[in-house]
Protein backbone atom coordinates (compact mmCIF):
# COMPACT_ATOMS: atom_id res chain seq x y z
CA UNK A 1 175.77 212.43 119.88
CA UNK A 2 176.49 214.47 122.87
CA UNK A 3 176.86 217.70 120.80
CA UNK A 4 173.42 217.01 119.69
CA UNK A 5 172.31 216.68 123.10
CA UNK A 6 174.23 219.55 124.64
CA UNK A 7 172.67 222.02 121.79
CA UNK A 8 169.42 220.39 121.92
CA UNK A 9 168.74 220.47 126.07
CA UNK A 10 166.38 222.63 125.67
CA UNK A 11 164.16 221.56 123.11
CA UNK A 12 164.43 218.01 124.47
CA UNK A 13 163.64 219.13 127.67
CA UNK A 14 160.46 220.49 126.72
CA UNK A 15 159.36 217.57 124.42
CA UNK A 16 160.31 215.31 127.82
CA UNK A 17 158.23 217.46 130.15
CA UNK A 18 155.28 218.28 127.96
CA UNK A 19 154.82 214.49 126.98
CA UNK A 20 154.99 213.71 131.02
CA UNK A 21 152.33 216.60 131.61
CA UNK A 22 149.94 215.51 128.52
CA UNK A 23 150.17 211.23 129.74
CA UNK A 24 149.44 212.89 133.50
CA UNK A 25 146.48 214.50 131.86
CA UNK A 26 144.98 211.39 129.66
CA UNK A 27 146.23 209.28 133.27
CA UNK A 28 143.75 211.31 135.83
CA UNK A 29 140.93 211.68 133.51
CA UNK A 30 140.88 208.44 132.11
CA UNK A 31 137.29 206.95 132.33
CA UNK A 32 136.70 205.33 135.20
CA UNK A 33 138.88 207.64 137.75
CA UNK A 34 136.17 209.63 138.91
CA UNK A 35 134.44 206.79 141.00
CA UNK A 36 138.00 206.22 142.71
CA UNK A 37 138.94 209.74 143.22
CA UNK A 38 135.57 210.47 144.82
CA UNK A 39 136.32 207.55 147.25
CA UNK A 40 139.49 209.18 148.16
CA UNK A 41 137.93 212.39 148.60
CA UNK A 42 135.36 211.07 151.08
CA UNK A 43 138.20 209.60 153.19
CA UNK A 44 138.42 211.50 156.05
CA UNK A 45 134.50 211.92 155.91
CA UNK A 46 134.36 207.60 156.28
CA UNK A 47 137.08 207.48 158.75
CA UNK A 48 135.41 210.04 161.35
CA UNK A 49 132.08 208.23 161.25
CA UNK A 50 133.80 204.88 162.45
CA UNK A 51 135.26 206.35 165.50
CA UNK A 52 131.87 207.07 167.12
């Protein structure tokens, strides 16, 4: 098992990182995000109104 692993890294380590990448991708534009995102992004915008 660990032969197959130690040839393997490689490979394995690409099918590992591309799968994390492509569930990132279907994770941030998932339907719905954009309303929550945009909330984020107006943050800072919100937060200086309040202090006057």
């Amino acid at each position: 098992m660990i032969d197959f692993i130690s040839d393997n890294a490689g490979m394995i380590g690409l099918f590992f990182f591309m799968g994390f990448f492509l569930v990132m991708l279907i994770w941030l534009f998932r339907p719905g995000a954009g309303k929550l995102y945009k909330s984020y992004a107006d943050m800072p915008l919100k937060e200086g109104q309040d202090d006057e």
